[in-house]
C-alpha atoms as a PDB file:
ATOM      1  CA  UNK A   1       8.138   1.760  30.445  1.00  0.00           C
ATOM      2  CA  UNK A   2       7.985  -1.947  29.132  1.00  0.00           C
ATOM      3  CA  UNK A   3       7.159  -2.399  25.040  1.00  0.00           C
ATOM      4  CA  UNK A   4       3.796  -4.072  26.064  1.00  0.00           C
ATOM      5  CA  UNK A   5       2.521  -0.480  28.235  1.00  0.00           C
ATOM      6  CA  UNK A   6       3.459   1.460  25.490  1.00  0.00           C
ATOM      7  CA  UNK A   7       1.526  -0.873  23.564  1.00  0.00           C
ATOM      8  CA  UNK A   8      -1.342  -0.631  25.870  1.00  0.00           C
ATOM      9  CA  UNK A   9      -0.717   3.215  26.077  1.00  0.00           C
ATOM     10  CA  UNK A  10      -0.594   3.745  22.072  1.00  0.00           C
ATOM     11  CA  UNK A  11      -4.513   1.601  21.861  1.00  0.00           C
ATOM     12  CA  UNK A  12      -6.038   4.276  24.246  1.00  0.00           C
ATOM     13  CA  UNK A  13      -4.375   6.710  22.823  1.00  0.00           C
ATOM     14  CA  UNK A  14      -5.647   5.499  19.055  1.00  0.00           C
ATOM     15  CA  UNK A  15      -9.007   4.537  20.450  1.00  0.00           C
ATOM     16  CA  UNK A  16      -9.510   8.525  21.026  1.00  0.00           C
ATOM     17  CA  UNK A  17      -7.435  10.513  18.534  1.00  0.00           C
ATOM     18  CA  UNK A  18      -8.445   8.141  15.685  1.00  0.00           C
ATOM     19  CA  UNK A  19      -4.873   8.711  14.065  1.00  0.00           C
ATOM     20  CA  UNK A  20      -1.465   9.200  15.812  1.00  0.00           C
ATOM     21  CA  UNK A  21       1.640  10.581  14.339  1.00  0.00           C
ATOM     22  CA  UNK A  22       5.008   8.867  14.784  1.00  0.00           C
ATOM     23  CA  UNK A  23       6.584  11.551  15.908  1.00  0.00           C
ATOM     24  CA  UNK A  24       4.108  12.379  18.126  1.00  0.00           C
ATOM     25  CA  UNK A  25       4.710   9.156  20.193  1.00  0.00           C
ATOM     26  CA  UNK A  26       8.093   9.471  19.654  1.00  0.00           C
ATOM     27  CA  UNK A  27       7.795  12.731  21.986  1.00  0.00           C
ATOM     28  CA  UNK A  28       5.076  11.258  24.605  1.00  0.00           C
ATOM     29  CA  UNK A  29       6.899   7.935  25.147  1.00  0.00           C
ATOM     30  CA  UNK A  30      10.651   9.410  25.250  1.00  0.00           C
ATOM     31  CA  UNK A  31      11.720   6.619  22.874  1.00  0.00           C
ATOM     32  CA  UNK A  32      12.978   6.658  19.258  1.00  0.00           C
ATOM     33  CA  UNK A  33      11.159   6.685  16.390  1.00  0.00           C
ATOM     34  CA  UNK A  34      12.304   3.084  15.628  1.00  0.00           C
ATOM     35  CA  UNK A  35      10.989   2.155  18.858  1.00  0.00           C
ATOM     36  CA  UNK A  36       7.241   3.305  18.523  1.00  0.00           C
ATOM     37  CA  UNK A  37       7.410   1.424  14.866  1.00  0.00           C
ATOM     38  CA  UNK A  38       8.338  -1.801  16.735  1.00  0.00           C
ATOM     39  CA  UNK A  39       5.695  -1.045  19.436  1.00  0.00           C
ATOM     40  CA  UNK A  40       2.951  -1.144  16.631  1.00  0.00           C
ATOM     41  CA  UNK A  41       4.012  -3.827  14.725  1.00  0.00           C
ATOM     42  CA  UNK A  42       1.917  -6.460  16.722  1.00  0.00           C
ATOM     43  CA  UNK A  43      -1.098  -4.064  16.709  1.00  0.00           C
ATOM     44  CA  UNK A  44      -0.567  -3.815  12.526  1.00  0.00           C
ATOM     45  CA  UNK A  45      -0.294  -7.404  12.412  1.00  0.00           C
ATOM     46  CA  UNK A  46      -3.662  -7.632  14.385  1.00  0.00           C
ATOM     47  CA  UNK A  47      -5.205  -5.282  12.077  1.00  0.00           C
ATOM     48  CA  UNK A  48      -6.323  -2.678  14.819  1.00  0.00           C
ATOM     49  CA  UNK A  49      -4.099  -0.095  13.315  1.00  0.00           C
ATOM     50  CA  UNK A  50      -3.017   0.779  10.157  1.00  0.00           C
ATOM     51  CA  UNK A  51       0.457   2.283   9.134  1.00  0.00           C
ATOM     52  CA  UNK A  52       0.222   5.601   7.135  1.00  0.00           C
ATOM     53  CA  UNK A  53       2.680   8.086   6.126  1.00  0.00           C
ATOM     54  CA  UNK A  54       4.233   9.180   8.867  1.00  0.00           C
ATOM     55  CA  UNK A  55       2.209   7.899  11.306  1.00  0.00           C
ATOM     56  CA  UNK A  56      -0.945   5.238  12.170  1.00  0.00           C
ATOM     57  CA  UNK A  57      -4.944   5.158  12.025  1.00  0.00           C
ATOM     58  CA  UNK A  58      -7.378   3.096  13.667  1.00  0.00           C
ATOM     59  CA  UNK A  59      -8.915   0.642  11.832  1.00  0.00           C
ATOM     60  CA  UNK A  60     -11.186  -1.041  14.664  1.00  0.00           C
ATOM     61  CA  UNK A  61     -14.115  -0.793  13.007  1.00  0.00           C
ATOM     62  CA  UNK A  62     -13.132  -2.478  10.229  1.00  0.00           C
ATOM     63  CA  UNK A  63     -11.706  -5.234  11.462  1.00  0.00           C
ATOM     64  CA  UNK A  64     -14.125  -7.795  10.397  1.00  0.00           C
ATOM     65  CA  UNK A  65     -13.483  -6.658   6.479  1.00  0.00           C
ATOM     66  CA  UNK A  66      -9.660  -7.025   7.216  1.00  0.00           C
ATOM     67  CA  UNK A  67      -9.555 -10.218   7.981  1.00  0.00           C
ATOM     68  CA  UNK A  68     -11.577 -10.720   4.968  1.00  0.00           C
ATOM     69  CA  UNK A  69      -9.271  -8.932   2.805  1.00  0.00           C
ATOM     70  CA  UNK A  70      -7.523 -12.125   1.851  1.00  0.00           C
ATOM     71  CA  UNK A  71      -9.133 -11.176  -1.359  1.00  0.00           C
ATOM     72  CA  UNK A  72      -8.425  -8.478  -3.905  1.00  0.00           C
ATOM     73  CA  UNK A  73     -10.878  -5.659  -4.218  1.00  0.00           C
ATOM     74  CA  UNK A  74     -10.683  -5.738  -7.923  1.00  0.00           C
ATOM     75  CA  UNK A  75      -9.567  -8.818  -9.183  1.00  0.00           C
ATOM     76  CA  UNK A  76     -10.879 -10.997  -6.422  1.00  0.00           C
ATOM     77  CA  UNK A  77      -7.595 -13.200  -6.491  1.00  0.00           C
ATOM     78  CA  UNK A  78      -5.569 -13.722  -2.945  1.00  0.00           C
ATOM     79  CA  UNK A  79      -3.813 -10.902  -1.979  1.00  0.00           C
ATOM     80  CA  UNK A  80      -0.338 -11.170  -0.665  1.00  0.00           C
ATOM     81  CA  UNK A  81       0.878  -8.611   1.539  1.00  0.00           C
ATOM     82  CA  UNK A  82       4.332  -8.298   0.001  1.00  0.00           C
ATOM     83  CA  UNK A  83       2.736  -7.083  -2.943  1.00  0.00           C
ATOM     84  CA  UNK A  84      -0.670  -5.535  -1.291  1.00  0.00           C
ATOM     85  CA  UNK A  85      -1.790  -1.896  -2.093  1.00  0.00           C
ATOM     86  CA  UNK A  86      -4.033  -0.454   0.386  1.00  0.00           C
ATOM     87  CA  UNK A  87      -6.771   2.207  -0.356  1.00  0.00           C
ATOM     88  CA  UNK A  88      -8.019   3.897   3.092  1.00  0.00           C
ATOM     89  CA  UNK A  89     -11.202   5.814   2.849  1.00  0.00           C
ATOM     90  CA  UNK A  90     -13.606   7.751   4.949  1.00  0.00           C
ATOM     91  CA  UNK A  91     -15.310   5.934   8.303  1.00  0.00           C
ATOM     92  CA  UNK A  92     -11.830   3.735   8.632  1.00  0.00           C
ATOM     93  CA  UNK A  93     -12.929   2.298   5.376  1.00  0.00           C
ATOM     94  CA  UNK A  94      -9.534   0.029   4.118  1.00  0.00           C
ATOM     95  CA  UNK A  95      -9.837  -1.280   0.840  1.00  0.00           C
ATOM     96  CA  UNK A  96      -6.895  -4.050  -0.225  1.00  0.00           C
ATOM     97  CA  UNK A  97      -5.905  -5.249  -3.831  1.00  0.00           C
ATOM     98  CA  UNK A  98      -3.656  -7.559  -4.128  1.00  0.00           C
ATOM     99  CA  UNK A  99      -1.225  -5.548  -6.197  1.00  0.00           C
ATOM    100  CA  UNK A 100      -0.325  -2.361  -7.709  1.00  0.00           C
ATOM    101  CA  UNK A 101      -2.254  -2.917 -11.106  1.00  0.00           C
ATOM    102  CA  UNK A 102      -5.376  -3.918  -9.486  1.00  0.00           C
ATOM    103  CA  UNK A 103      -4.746  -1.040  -6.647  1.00  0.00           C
ATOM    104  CA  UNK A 104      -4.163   1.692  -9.451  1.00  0.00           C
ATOM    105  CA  UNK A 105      -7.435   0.852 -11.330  1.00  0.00           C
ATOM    106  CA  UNK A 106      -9.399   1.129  -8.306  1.00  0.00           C
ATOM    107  CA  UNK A 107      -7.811   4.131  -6.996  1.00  0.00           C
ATOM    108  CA  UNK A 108      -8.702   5.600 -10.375  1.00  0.00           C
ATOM    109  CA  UNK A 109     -12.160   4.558  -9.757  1.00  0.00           C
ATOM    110  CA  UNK A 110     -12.556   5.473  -6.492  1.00  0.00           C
ATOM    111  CA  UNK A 111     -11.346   9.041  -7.325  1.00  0.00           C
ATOM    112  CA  UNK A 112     -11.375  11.699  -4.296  1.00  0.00           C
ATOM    113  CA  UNK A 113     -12.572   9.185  -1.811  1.00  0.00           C
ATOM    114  CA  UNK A 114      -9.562   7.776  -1.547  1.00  0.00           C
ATOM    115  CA  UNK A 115      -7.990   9.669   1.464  1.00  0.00           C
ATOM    116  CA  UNK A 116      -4.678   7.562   1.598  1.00  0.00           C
ATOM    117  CA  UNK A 117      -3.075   4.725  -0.131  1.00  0.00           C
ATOM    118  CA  UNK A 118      -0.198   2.909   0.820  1.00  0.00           C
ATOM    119  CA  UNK A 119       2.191   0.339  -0.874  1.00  0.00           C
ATOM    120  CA  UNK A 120       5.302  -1.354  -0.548  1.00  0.00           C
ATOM    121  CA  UNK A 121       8.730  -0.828  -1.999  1.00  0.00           C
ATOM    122  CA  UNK A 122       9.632  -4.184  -4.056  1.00  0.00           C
ATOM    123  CA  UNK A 123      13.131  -3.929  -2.946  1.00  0.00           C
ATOM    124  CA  UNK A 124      12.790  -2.555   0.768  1.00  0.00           C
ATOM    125  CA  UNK A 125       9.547  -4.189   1.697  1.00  0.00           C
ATOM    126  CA  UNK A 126       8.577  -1.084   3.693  1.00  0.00           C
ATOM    127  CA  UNK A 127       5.463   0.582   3.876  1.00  0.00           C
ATOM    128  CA  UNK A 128       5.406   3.826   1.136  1.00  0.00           C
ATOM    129  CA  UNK A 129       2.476   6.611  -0.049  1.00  0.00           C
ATOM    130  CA  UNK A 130       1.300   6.070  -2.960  1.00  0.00           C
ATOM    131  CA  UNK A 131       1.686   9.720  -4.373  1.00  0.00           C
ATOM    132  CA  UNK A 132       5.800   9.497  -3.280  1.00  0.00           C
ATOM    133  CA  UNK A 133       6.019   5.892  -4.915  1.00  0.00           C
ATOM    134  CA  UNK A 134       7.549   5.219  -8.233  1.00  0.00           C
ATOM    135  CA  UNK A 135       5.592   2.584 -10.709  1.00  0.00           C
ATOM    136  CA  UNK A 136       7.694   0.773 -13.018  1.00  0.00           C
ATOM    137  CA  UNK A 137       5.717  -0.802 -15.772  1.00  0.00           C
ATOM    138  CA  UNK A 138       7.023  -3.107 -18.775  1.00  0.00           C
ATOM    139  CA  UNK A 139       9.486  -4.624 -17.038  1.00  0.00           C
ATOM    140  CA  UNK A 140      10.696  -8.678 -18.107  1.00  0.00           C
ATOM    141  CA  UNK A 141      10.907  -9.800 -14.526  1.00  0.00           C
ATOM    142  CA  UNK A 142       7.862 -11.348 -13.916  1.00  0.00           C
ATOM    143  CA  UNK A 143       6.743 -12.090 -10.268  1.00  0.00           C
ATOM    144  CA  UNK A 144       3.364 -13.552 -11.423  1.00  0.00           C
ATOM    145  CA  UNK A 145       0.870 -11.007 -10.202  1.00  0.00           C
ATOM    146  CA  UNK A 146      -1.884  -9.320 -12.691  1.00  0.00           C
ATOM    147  CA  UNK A 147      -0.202  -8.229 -16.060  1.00  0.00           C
ATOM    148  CA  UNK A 148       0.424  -5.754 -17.136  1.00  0.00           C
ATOM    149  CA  UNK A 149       2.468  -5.931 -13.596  1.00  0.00           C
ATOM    150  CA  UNK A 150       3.118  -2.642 -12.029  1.00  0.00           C
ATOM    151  CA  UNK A 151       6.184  -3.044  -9.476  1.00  0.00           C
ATOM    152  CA  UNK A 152       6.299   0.153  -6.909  1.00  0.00           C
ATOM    153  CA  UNK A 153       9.733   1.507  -5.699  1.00  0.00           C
ATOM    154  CA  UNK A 154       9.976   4.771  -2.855  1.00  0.00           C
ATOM    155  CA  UNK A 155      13.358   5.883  -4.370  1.00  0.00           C
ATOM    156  CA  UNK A 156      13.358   6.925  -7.861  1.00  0.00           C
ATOM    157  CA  UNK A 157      16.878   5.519  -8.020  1.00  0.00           C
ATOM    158  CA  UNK A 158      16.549   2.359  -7.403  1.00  0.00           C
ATOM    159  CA  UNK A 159      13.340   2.262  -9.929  1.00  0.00           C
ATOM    160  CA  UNK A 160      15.698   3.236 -12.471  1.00  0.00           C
ATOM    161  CA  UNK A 161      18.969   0.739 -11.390  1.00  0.00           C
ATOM    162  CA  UNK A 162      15.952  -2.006 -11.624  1.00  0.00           C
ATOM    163  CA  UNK A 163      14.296  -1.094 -14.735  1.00  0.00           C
ATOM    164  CA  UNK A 164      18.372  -0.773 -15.831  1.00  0.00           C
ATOM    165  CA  UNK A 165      18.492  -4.328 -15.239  1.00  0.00           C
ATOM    166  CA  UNK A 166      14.991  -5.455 -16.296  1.00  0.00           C
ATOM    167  CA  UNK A 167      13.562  -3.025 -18.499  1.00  0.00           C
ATOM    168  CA  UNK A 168      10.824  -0.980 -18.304  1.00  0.00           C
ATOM    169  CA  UNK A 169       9.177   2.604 -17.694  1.00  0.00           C
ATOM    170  CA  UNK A 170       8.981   4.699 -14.795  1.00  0.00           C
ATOM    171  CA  UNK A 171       5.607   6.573 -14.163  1.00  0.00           C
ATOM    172  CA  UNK A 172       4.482   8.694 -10.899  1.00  0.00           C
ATOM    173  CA  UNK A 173       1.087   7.757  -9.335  1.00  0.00           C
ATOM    174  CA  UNK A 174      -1.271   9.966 -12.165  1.00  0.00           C
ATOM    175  CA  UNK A 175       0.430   8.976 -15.008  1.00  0.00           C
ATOM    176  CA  UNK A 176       0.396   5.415 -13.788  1.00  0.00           C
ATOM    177  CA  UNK A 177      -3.468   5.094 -13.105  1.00  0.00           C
ATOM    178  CA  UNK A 178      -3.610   6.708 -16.466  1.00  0.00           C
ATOM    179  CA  UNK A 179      -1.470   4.502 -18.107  1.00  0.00           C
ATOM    180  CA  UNK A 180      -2.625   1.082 -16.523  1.00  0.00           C
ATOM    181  CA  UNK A 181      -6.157   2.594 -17.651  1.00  0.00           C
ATOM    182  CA  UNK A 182      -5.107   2.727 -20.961  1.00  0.00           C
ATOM    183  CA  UNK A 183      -3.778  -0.785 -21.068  1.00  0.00           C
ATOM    184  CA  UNK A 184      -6.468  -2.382 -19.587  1.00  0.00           C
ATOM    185  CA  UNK A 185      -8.709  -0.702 -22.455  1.00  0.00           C
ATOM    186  CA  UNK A 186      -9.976  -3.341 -25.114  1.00  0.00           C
ATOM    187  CA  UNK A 187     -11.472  -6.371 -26.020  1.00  0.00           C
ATOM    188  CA  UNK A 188      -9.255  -8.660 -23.967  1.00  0.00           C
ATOM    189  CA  UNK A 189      -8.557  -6.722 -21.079  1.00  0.00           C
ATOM    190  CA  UNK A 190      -8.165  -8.415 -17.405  1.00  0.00           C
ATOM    191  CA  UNK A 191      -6.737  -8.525 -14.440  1.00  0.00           C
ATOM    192  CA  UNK A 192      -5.394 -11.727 -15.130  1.00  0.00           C
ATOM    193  CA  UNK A 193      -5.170 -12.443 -18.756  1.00  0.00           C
ATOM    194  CA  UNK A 194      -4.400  -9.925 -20.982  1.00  0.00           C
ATOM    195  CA  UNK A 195      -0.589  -8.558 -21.291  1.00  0.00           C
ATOM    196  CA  UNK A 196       0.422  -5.543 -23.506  1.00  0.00           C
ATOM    197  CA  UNK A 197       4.027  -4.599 -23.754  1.00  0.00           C
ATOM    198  CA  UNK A 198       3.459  -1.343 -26.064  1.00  0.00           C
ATOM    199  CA  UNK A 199       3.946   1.435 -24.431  1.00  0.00           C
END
């Protein structure tokens, strides 16, 4: 079967089911893994489908507030999908901020309706869950996001080679949405403006 039916077969197939494990299609489609994730790259890119963990979810319905996700949810500035931190909710809802700050502060306030979120490892650029990804905070590289700058990393390792290198703490997603709350408390706090390296 040719990349383009699979591609055909995996829309039905999404259309239906609503979300789709990777493995799943793995096992229908007698391909690899690796195969089915370059199979839905075009339909990501399109924003039909979303990547979760371990697997995909139709966004269809939303597809008209995807392409107007150019903006962040919270801080309203241009989100960049390097840096992008996605909060999927009920009804194929998918919220964007442009980065992990802004995406931890609305998580925080979005509470229980969040039913995913998703990130992306600052060294790998791959796709990671937000309750497996590590938040490095405090850190002197600056990569001119929303300060305080949260940088996300899926391998606790590598958090700590970069933070090693840079400086910086290391915080798992709770103590992160509590701790970005807590620096975004006071007179000057903003998405953009305000900067506190304290701890």
């Amino acid at each position: 079967m040719l990349p383009i039916e699979r591609q055909s077969q995996i829309r039905k197939l999404i259309q239906i089911k609503k979300t789709l494990k990777i493995s799943e299609l793995s096992e229908q489609f007698n391909v690899s893994e690796m195969t089915i994730y370059r199979d839905i790259k075009p339909l990501v890119e399109e924003g039909f489908i979303a990547k979760t963990f371990g697997g995909i979810s139709l966004v269809e319905k939303e597809k008209h507030v995807l392409r107007n996700q150019s903006q962040c949810v919270y801080c309203h500035k241009p989100s960049h999908s390097k840096m992008a931190y996605r909060l999927i909710l009920a009804d194929d809802k998918i919220e964007t901020a442009c980065c992990a700050h802004c995406g931890l502060l609305r998580h925080r306030q979005l509470g229980e309706e969040v039913l995913q979120a998703i990130c992306h490892d600052f060294f790998m650029s791959t796709t990671i869950s937000a309750p497996l990804t590590w938040f490095v905070m405090d850190t002197t590289l600056n990569v001119g996001c929303c300060q305080p700058q949260v940088l996300t990393f899926e391998n606790r390792e590598h958090a700590e080679k970069f933070v090693k290198g840079f400086g910086g703490e290391i915080y798992g997603l709770q103590e992160a949405m509590e701790v970005i709350r807590q620096k975004m408390q006071g007179p000057s706090g903003s998405c953009t403006k305000h900067h506190d390296s304290r701890q």
